[in-house]
C-alpha atoms as a PDB file:
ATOM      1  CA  UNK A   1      -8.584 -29.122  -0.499  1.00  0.00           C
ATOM      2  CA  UNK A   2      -6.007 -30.791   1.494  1.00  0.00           C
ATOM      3  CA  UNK A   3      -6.253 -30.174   4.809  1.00  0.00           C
ATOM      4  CA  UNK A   4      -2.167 -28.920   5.460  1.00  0.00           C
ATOM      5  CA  UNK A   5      -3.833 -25.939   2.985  1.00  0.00           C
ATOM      6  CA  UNK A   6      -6.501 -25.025   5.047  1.00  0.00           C
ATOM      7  CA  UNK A   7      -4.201 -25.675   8.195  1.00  0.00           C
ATOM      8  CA  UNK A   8      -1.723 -23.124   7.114  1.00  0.00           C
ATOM      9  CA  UNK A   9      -4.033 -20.432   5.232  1.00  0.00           C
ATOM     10  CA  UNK A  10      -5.863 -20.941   8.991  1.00  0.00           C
ATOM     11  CA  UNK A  11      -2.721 -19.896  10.464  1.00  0.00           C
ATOM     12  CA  UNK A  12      -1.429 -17.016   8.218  1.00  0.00           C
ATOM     13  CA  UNK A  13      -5.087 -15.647   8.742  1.00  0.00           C
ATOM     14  CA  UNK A  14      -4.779 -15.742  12.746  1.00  0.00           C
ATOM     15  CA  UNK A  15      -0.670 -14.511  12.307  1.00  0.00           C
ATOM     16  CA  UNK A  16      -2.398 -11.213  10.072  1.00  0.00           C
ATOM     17  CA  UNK A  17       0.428  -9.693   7.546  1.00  0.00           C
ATOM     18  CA  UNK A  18      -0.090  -5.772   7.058  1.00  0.00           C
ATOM     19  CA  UNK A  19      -1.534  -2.858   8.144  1.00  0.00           C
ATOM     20  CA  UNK A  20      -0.865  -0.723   5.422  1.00  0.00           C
ATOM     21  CA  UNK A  21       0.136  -1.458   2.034  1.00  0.00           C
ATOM     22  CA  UNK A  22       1.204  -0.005  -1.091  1.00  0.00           C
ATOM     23  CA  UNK A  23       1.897  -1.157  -4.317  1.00  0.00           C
ATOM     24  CA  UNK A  24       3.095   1.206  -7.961  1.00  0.00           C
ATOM     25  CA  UNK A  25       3.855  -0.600 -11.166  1.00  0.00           C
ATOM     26  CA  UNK A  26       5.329   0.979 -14.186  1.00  0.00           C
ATOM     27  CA  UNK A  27       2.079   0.621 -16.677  1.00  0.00           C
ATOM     28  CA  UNK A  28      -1.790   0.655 -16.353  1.00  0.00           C
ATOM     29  CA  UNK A  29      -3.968  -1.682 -15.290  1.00  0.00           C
ATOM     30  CA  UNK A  30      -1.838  -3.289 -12.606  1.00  0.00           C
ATOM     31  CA  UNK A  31       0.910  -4.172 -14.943  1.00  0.00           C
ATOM     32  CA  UNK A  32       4.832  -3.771 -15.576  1.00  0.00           C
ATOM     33  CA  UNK A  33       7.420  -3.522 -12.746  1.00  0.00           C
ATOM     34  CA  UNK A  34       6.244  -2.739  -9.348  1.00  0.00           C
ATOM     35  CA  UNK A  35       7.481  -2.281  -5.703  1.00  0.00           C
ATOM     36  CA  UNK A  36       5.180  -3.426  -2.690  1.00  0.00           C
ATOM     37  CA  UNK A  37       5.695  -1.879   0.587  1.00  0.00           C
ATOM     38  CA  UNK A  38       3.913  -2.799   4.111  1.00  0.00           C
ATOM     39  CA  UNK A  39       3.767  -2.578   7.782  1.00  0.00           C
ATOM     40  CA  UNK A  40       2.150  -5.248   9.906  1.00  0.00           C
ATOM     41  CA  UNK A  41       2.082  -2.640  12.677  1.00  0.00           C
ATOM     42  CA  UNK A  42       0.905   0.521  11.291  1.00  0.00           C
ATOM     43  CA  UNK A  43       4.421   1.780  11.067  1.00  0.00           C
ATOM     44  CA  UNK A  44       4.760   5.659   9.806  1.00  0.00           C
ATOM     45  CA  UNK A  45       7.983   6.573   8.150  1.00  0.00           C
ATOM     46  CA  UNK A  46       8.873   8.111   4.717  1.00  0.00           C
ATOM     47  CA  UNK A  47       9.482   5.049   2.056  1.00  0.00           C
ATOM     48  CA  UNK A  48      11.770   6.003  -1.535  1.00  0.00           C
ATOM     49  CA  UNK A  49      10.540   4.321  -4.502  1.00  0.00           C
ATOM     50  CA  UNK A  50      13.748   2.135  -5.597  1.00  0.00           C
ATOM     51  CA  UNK A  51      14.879   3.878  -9.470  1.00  0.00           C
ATOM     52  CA  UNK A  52      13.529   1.406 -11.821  1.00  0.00           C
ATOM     53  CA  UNK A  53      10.147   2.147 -10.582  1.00  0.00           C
ATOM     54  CA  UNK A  54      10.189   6.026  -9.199  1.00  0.00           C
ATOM     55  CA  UNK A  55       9.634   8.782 -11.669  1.00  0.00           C
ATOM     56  CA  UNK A  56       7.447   6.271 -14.157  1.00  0.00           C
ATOM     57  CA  UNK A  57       4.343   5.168 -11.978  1.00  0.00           C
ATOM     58  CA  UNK A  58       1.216   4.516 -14.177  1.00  0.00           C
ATOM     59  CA  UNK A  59      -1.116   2.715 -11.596  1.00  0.00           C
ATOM     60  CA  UNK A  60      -1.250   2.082  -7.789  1.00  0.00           C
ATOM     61  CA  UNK A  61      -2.888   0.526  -4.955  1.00  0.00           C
ATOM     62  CA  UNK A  62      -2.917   1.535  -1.553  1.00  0.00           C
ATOM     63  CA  UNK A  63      -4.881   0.022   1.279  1.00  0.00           C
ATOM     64  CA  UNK A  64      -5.097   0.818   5.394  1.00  0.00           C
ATOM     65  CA  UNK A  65      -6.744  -1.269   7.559  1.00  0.00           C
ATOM     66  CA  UNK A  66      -9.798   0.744   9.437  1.00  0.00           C
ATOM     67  CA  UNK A  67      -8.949  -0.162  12.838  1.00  0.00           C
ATOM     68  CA  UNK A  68      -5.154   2.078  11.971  1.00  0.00           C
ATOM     69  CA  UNK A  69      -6.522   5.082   9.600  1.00  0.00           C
ATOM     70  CA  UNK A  70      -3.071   5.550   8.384  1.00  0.00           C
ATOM     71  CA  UNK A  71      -2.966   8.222   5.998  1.00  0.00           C
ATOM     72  CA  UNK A  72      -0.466   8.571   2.289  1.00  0.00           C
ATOM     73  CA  UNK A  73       1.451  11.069   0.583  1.00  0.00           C
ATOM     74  CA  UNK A  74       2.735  10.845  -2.370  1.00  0.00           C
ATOM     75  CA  UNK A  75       5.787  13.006  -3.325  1.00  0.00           C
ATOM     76  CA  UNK A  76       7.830  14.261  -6.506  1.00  0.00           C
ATOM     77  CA  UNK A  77      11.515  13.701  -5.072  1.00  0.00           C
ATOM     78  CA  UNK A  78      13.254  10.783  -2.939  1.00  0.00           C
ATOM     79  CA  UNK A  79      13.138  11.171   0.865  1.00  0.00           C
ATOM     80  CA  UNK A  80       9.558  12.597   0.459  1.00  0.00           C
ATOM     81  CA  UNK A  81      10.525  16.174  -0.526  1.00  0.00           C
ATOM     82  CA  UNK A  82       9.685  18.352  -3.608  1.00  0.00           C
ATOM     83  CA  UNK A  83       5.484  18.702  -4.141  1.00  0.00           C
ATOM     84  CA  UNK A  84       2.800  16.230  -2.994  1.00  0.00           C
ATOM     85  CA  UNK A  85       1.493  15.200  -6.417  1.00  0.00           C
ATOM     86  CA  UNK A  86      -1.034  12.806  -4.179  1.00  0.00           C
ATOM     87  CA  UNK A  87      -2.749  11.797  -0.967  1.00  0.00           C
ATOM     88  CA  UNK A  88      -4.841   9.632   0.885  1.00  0.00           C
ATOM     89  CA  UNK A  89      -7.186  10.728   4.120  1.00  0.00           C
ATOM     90  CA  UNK A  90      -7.638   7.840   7.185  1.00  0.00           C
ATOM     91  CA  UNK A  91     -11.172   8.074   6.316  1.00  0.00           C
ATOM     92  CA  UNK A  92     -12.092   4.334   6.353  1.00  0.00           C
ATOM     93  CA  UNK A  93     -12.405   1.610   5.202  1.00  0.00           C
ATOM     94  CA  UNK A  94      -9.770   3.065   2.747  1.00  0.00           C
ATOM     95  CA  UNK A  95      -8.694   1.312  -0.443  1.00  0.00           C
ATOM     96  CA  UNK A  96      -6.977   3.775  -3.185  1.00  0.00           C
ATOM     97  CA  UNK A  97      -6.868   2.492  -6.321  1.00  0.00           C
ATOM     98  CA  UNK A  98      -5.889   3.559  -9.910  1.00  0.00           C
ATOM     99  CA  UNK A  99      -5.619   2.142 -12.887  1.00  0.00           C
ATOM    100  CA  UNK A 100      -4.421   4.587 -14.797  1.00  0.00           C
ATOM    101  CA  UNK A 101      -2.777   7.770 -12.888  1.00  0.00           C
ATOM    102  CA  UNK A 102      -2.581  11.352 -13.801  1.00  0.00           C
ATOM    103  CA  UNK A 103       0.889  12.632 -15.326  1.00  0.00           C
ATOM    104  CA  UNK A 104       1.452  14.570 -12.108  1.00  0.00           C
ATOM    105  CA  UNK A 105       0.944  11.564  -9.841  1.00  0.00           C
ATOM    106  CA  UNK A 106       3.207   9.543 -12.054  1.00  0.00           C
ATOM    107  CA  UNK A 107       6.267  11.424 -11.061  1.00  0.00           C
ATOM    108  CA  UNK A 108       6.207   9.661  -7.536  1.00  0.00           C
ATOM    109  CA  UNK A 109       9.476   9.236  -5.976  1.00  0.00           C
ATOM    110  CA  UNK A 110       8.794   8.019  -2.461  1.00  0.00           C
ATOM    111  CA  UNK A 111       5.915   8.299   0.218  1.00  0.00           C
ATOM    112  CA  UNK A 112       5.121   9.065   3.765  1.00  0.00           C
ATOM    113  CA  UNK A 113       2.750   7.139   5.795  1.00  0.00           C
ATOM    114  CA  UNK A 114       1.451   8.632   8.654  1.00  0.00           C
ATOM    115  CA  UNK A 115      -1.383   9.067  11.570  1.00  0.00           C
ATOM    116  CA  UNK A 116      -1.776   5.319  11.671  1.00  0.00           C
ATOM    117  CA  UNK A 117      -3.572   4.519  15.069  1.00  0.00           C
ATOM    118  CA  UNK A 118      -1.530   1.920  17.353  1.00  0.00           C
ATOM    119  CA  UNK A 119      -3.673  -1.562  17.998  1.00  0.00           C
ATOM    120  CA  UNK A 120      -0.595  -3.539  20.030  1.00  0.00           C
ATOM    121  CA  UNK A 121      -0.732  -6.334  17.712  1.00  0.00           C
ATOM    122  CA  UNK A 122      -0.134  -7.332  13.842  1.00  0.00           C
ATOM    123  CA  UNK A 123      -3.001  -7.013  11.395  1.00  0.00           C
ATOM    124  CA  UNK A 124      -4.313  -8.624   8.089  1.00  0.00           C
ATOM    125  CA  UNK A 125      -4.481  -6.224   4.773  1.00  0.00           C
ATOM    126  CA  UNK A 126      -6.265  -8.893   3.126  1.00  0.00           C
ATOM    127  CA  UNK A 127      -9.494  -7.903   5.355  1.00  0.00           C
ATOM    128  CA  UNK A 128      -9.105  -4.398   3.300  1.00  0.00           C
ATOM    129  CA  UNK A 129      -9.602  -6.296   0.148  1.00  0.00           C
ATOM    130  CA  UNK A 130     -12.541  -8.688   1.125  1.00  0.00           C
ATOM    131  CA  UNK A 131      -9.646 -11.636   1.229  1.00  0.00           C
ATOM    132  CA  UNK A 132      -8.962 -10.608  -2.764  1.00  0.00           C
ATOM    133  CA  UNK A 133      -5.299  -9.226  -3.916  1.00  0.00           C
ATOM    134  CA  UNK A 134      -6.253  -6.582  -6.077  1.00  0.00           C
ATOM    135  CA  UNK A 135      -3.178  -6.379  -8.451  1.00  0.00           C
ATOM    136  CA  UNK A 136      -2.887 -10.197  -9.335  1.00  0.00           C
END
């Protein structure tokens, strides 16, 4: 390996990236269109799944960190209204995945993350997936 690699994969590691994250594609097993969303911070808000995604999930994968417990909803219209059609607890260490989603949880439109704990500083998601990316 050459050592500007290491150098720079030493840095991003120390800079950490995300909190939370979430990920829905448009067909099982990880594939199709998707949409990733993240906070490095923990940050809770109510996120709309852009059109050419929303409405068709098939699989997902949402992560927390353990040190933020941030919890997920998943809901049937934009601007997280209409039913919750899934959810996530800040039990932890939390990683949420499916391959293959009911036809309930498929009609996703947007999501609200909340209860994250504040840590004052920017975290790594990758820790979440032992340093794997679990939909490439």
């Amino acid at each position: 390996m050459k050592l500007t690699f290491l150098f720079a994969f030493f840095v991003a590691f120390l800079a950490g990236v995300d909190a939370w994250a979430f990920t829905a594609m448009t067909k099982n097993n990880f594939k199709g269109k998707r949409r990733t969303f993240y906070s490095a911070t923990g940050k809770t808000d109510c996120y709309n799944i852009p059109d050419d995604v929303a409405g068709n999930v098939h699989s997902l994968v949402y992560c927390t960190m353990p040190w933020t417990r941030c919890s997920i909803t998943l809901h049937s219209k934009s601007k997280c209204e209409g039913s919750i059609v899934g959810s996530s607890s800040r039990t932890w260490p939390k990683i949420w995945e499916d391959r293959s989603v009911s036809g309930k949880t498929s009609k996703v439109r947007s999501f609200r993350i909340q209860g994250c704990k504040k840590v004052g500083t920017t975290l790594d998601i990758t820790k979440c997936y032992n340093s794997k990316n679990p939909w490439e």
